[in-house]
N, C-alpha and C. Protein backbone atom coordinates (compact mmCIF):
# COMPACT_ATOMS: atom_id res chain seq x y z
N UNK A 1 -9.42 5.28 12.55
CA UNK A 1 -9.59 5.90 11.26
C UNK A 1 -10.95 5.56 10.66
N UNK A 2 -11.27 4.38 10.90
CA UNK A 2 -12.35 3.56 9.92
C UNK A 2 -13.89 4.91 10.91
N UNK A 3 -13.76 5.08 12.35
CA UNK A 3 -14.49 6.45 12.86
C UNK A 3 -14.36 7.43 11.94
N UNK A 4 -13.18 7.95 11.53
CA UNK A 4 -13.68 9.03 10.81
C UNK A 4 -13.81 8.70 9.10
N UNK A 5 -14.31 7.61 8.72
CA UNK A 5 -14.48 7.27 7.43
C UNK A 5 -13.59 6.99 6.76
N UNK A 6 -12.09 6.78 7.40
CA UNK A 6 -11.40 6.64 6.36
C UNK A 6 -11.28 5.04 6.09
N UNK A 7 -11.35 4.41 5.13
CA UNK A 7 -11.03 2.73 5.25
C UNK A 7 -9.69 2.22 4.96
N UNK A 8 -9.52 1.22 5.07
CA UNK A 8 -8.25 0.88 4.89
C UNK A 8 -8.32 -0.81 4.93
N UNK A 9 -7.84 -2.07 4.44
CA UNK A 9 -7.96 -3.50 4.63
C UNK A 9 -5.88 -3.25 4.96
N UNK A 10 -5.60 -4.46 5.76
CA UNK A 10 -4.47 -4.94 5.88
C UNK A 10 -4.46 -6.43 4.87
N UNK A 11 -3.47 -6.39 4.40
CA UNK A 11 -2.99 -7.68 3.83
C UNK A 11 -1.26 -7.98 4.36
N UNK A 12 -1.33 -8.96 4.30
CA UNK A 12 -0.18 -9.82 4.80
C UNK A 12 0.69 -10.92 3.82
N UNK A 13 1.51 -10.36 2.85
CA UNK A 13 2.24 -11.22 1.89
C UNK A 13 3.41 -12.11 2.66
N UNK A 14 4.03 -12.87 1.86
CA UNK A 14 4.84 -14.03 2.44
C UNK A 14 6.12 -13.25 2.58
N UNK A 15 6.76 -13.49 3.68
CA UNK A 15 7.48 -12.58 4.85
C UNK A 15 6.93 -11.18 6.11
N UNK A 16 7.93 -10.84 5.93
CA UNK A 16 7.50 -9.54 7.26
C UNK A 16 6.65 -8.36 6.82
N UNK A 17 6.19 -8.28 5.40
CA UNK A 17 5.92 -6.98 4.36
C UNK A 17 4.32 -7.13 4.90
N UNK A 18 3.70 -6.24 5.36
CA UNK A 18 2.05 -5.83 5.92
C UNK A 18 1.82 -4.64 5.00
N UNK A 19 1.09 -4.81 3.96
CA UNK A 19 -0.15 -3.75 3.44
C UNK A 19 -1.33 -3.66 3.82
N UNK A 20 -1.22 -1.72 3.56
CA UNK A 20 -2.86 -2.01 3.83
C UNK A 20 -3.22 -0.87 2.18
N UNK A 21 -4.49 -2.00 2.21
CA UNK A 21 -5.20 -1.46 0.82
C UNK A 21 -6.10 -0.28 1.06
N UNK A 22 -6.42 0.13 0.26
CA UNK A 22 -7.09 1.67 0.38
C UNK A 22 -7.43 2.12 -1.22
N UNK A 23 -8.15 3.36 -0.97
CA UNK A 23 -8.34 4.06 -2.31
C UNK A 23 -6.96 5.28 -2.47
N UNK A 24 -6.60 5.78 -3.50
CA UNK A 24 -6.01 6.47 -4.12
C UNK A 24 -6.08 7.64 -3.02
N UNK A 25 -7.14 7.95 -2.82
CA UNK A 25 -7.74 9.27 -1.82
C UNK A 25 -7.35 9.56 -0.26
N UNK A 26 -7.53 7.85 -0.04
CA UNK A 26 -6.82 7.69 1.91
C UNK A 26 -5.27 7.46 1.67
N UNK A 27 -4.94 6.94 0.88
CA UNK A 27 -3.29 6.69 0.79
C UNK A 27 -2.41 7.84 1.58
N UNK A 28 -2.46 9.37 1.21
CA UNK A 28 -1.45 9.76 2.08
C UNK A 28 -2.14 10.11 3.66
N UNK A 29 -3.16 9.98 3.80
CA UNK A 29 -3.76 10.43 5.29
C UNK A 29 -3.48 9.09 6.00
N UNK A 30 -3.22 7.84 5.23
CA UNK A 30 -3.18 6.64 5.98
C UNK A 30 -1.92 6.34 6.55
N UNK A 31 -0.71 7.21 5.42
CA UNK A 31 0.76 7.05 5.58
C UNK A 31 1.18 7.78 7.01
N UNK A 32 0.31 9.17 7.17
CA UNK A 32 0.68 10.11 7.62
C UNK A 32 0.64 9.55 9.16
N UNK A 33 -1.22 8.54 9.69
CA UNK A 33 -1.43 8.24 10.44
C UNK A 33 -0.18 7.27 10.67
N UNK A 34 -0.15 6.53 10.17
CA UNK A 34 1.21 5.10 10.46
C UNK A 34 2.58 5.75 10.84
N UNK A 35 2.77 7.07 10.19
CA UNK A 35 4.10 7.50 10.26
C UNK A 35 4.18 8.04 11.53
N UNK A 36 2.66 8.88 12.01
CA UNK A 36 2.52 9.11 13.33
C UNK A 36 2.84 8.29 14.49
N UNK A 37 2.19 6.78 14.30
CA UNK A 37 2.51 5.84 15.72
C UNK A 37 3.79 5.21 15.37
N UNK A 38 4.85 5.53 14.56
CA UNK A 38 6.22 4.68 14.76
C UNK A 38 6.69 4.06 13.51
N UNK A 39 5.47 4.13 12.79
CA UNK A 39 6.14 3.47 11.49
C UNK A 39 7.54 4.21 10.64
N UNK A 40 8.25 3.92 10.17
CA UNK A 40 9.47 4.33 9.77
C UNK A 40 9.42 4.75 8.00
N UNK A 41 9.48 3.36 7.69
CA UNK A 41 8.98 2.79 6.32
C UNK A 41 7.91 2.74 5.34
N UNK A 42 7.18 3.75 5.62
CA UNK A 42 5.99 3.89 5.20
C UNK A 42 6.16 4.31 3.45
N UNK A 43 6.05 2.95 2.12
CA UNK A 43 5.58 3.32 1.05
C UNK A 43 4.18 3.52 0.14
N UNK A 44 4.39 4.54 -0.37
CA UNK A 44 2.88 4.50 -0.89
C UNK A 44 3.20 3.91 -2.42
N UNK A 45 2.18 3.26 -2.80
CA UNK A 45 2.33 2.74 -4.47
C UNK A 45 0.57 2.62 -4.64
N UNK A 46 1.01 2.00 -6.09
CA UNK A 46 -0.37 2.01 -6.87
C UNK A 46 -0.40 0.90 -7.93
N UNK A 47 -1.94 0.80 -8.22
CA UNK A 47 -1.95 -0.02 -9.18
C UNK A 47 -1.19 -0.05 -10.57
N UNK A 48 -0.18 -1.43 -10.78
CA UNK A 48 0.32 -1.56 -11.82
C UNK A 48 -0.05 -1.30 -12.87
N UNK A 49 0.74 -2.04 -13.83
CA UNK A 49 0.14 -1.91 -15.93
C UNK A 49 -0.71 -2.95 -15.84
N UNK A 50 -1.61 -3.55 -17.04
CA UNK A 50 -1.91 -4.35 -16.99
C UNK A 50 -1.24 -5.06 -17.97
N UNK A 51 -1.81 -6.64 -17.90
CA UNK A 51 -0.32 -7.62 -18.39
C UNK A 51 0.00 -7.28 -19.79
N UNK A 52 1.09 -8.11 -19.81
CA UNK A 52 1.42 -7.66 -21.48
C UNK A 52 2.70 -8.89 -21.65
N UNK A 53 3.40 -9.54 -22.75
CA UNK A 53 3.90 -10.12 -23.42
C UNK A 53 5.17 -9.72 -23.21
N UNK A 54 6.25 -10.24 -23.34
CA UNK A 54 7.61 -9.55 -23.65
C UNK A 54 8.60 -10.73 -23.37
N UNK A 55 9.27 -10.11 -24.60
CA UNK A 55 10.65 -11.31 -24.90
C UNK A 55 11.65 -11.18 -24.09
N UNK A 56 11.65 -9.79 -23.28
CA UNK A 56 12.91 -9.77 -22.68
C UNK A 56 12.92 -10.42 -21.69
N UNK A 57 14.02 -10.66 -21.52
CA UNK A 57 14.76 -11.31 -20.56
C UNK A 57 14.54 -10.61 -18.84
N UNK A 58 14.46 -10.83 -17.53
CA UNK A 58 14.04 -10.22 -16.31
C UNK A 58 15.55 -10.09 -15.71
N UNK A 59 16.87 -10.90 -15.69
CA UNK A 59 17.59 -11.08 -15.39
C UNK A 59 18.87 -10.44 -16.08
């Protein structure tokens, strides 16, 4: 991909979960490629809110 310009970084959080970072723009051409070689599970997301305060409760 990175041949035909598209970029992409992998990151690796704590367990089995592998992202890869990208712009807004490669996101579904990147899904499409992954979904191509076997990937199953392929989600796309995006940048959150930014922080903020709150009384409530998470639970």
């Amino acid at each position: 991909m990175r041949n035909e310009g598209i970029l992409g970084w992998y990151s690796m959080d704590t367990g089995p979960s592998v992202f890869i970072n990208t712009c807004k723009e490669n996101s579904e051409t990147i899904a499409k490629y992954l979904r191509k070689i076997g990937f199953r599970d392929v989600v796309i997301s995006g940048v959150g809110e930014k922080p903020f305060l709150t009384t409530k409760h998470l639970f």
